[in-house]
Protein backbone atom coordinates (compact mmCIF):
# COMPACT_ATOMS: atom_id res chain seq x y z
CA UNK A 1 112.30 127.89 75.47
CA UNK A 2 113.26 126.55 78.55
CA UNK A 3 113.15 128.33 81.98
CA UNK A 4 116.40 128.93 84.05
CA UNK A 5 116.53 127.62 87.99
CA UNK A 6 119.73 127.62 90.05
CA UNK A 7 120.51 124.43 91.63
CA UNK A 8 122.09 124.48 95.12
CA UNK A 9 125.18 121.55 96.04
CA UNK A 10 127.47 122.82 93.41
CA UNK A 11 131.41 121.02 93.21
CA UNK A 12 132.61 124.49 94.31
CA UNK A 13 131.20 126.72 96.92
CA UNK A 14 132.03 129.83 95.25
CA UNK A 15 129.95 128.26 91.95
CA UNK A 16 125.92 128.23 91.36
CA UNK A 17 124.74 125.80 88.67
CA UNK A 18 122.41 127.10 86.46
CA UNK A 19 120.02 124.95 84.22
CA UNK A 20 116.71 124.46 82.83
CA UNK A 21 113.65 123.94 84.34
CA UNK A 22 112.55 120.25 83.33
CA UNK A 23 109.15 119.40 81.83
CA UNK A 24 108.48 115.74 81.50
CA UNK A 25 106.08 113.61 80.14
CA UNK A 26 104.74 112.31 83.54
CA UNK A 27 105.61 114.20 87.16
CA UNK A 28 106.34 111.80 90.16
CA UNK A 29 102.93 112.95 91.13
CA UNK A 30 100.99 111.48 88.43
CA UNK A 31 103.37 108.35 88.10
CA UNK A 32 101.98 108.05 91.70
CA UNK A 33 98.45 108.00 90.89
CA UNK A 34 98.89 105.75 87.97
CA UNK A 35 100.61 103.35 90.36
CA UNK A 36 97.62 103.34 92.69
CA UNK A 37 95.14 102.81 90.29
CA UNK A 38 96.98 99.93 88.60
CA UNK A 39 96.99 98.74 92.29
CA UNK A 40 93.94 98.98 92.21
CA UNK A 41 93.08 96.64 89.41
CA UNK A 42 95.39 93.49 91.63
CA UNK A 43 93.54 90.37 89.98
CA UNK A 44 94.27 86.71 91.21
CA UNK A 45 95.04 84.48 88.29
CA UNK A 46 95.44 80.60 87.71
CA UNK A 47 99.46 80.42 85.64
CA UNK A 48 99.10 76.39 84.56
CA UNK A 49 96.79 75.78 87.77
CA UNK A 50 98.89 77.91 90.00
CA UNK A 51 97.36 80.99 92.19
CA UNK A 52 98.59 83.83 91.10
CA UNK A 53 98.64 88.14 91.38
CA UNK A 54 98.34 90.48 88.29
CA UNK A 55 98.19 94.17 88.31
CA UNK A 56 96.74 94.83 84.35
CA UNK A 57 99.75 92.33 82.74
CA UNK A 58 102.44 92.61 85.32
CA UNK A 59 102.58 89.03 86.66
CA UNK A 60 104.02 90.01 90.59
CA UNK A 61 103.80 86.38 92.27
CA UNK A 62 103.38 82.73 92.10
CA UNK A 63 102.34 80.59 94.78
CA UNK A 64 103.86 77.09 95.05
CA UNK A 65 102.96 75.98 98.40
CA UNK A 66 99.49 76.30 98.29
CA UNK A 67 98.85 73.55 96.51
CA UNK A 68 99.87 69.89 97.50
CA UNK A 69 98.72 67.67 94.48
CA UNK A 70 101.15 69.18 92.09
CA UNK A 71 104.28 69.70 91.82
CA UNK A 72 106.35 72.78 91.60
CA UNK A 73 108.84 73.45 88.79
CA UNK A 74 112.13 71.78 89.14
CA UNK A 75 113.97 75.35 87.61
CA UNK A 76 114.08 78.40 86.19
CA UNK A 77 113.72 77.06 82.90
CA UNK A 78 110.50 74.80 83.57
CA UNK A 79 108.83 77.85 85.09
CA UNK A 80 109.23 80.93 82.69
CA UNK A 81 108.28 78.14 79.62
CA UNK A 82 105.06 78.34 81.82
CA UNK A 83 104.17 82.03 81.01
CA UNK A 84 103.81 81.53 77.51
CA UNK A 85 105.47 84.85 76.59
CA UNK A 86 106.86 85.40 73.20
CA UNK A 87 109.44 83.47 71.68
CA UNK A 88 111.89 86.65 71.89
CA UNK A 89 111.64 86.96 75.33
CA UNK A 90 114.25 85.52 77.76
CA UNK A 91 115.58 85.40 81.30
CA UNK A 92 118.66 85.56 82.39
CA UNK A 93 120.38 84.55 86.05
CA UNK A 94 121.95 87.68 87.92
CA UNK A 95 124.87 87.56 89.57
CA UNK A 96 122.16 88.79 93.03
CA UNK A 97 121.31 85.33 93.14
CA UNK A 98 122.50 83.24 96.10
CA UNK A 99 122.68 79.17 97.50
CA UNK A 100 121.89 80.60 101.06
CA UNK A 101 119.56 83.63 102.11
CA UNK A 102 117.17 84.30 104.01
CA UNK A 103 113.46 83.15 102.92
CA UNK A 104 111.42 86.85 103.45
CA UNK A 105 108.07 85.58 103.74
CA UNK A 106 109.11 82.83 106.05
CA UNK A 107 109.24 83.27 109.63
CA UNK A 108 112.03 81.80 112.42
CA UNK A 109 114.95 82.94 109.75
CA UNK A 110 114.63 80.10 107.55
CA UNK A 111 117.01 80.55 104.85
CA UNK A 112 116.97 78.40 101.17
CA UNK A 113 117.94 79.55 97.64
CA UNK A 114 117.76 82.81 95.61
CA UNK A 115 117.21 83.06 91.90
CA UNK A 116 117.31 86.52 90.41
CA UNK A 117 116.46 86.51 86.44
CA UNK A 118 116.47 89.57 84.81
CA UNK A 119 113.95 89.91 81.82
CA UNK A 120 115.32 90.63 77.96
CA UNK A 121 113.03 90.93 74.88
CA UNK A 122 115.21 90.82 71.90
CA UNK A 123 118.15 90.81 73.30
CA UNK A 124 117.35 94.26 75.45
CA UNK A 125 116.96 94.11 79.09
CA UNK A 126 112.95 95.05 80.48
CA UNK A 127 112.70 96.90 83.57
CA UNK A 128 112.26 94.33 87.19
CA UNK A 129 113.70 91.40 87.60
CA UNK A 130 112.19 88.25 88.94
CA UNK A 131 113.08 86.12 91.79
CA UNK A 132 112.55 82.32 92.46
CA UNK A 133 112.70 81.04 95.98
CA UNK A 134 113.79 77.31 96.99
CA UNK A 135 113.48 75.38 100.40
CA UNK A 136 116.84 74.11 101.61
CA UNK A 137 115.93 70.40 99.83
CA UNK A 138 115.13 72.33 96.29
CA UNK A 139 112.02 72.82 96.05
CA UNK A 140 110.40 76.05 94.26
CA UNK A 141 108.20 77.90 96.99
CA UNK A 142 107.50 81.07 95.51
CA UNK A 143 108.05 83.65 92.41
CA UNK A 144 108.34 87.15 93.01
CA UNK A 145 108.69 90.23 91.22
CA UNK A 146 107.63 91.56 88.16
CA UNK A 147 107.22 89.58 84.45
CA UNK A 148 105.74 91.60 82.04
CA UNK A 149 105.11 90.59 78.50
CA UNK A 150 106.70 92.04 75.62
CA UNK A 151 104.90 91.24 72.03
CA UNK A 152 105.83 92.94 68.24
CA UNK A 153 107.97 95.64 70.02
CA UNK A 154 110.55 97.28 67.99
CA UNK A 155 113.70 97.79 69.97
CA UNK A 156 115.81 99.36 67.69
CA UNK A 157 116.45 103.30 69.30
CA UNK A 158 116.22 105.96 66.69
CA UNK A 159 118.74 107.62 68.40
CA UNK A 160 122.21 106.18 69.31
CA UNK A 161 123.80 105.93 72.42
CA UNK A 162 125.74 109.36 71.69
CA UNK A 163 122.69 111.24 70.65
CA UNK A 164 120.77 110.22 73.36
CA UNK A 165 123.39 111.34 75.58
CA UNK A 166 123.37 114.71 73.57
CA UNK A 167 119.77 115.28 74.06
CA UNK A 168 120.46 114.08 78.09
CA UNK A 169 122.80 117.00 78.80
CA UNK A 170 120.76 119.67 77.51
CA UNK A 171 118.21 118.53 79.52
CA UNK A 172 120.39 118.63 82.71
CA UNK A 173 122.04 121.72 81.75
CA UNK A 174 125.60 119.71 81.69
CA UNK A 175 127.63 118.69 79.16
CA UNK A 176 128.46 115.23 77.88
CA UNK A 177 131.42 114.15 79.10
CA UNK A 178 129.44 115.55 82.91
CA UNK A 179 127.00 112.26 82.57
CA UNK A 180 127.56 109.88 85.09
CA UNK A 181 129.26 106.79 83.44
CA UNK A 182 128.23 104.23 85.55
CA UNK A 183 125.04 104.65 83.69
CA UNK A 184 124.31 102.27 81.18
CA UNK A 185 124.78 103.45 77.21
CA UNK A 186 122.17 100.81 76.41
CA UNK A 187 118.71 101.73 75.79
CA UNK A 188 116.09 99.70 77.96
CA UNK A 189 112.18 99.04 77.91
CA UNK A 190 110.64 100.40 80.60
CA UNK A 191 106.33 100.56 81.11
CA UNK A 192 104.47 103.50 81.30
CA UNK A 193 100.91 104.77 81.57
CA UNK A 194 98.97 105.37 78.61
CA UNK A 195 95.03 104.91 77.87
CA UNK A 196 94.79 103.46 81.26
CA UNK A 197 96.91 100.42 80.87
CA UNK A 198 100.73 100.50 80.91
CA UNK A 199 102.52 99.93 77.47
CA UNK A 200 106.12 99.63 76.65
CA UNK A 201 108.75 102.40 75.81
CA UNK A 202 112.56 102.34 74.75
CA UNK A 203 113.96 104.76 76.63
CA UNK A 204 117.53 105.91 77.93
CA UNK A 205 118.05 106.91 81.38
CA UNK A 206 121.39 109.60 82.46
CA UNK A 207 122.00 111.59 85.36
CA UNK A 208 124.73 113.97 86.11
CA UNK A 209 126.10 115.58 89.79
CA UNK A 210 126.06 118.91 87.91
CA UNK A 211 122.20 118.29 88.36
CA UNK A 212 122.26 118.00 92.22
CA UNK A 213 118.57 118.05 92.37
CA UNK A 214 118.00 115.20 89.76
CA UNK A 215 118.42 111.61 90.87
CA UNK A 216 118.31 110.47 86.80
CA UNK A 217 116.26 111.06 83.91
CA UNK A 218 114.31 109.35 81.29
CA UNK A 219 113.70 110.06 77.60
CA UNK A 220 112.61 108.17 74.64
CA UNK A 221 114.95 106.44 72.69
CA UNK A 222 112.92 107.17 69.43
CA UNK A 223 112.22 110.75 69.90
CA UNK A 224 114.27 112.22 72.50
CA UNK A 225 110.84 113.85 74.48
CA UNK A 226 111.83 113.75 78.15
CA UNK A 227 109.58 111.09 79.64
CA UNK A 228 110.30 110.91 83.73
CA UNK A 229 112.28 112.72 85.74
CA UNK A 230 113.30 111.25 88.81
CA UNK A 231 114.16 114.25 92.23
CA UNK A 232 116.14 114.10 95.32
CA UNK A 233 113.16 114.83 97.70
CA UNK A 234 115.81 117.24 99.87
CA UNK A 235 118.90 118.20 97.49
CA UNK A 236 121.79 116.47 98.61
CA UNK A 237 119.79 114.62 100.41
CA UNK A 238 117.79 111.29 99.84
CA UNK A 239 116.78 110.26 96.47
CA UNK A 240 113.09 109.85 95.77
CA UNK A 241 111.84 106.26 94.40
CA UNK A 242 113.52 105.32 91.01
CA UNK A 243 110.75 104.30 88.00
């Protein structure tokens, strides 16, 4: 049974918002700690003679100027063939790319070009995205982000987009047609602690402004148990770091 709080920022100021006292799978807390002890397990890698950082699996950068006697990858394409992921698993350019932007780790605001890929296994988007920088003549300096691999993962959700959103509301205490639509019906893979290295999950996220405490939630797309639930660290206020 659930436990009952009431949630300030209602839509009216005569109305107070009643719902249930969430219980997740991990608390912001302990998705903390399991952050800094993955960050604690940074490893620098060789990816095909490159200099590289790994936290456990999660490939975070590439380093392309380090290294004179070889040459960088001429694209996108030449470089994610390097990871030797599985067959299944893709990347595809987002629209945050850009021909001209500012190069962050450079200094005197030199600018060059901005690839964005966002990952897909099977067709279904991963959680990060990873970025490839250029010099103004072309050449590949640098890959950020975060490349994790995907192997033998089922991504077919249990649960449809409409259940999922069933299960969703109850959590929030809102109904259905309350869940925020700019959220995505598609179910995602997203990584998560377990037996001290992080593992894949299918999950759903939803939010709702009835919930004026929640920034969103996720749940499993296979069973529904609510995995992660994401606070505004002062209601009405400023969200706390999205996982």
């Amino acid at each position: 049974m659930f436990c009952m709080l009431a949630v300030a920022c209602s839509d009216s100021d005569d109305e107070t918002i009643v719902a249930p006292e969430l219980h997740p799978e991990f608390t912001e807390a302990e998705m903390d700690e399991a952050y800094k002890q993955k960050a604690e397990r940074k490893k620098e890698v060789d990816i095909a003679g490159w200099p590289a950082i790994v936290y456990d699996e999660e490939l975070t950068m590439v380093d392309f100027e380090s290294r004179t006697d070889k040459t960088p990858p001429a694209s996108g394409e030449e470089f994610f063939s390097m990871l030797n992921y599985d067959s299944d698993y893709q990347f595809r350019k987002s629209a945050a790319s850009r021909d001209d932007w500012a190069i962050p780790f450079k200094t005197h605001g030199q600018r060059g070009r901005r690839e964005v890929y966002n990952p897909l296994y099977k067709g279904v988007y991963v959680a990060g995205s990873c970025t490839l920088w250029y010099d103004k003549s072309g050449k590949m300096l640098r890959m950020e982000g975060s490349c994790q691999p995907v192997k033998d993962f089922n991504v077919t959700p249990a649960l449809t987009p409409d259940k999922a959103k069933e299960k969703m509301a109850m959590y929030l205490g809102a109904k259905v047609d309350d869940l925020d639509s700019q959220i995505n019906d598609e179910c995602y893979i997203a990584f998560y602690p377990k037996g001290g290295h992080w593992r894949p999950r299918l999950c759903y996220s939803g939010r709702s402004m009835k919930r004026a405490d929640v920034s969103h939630i996720v749940i499993d797309a296979n069973t529904g148990s609510l995995i992660f639930v994401a606070y505004f660290h002062e209601w009405c206020g400023t969200p706390s770091v999205s996982r």
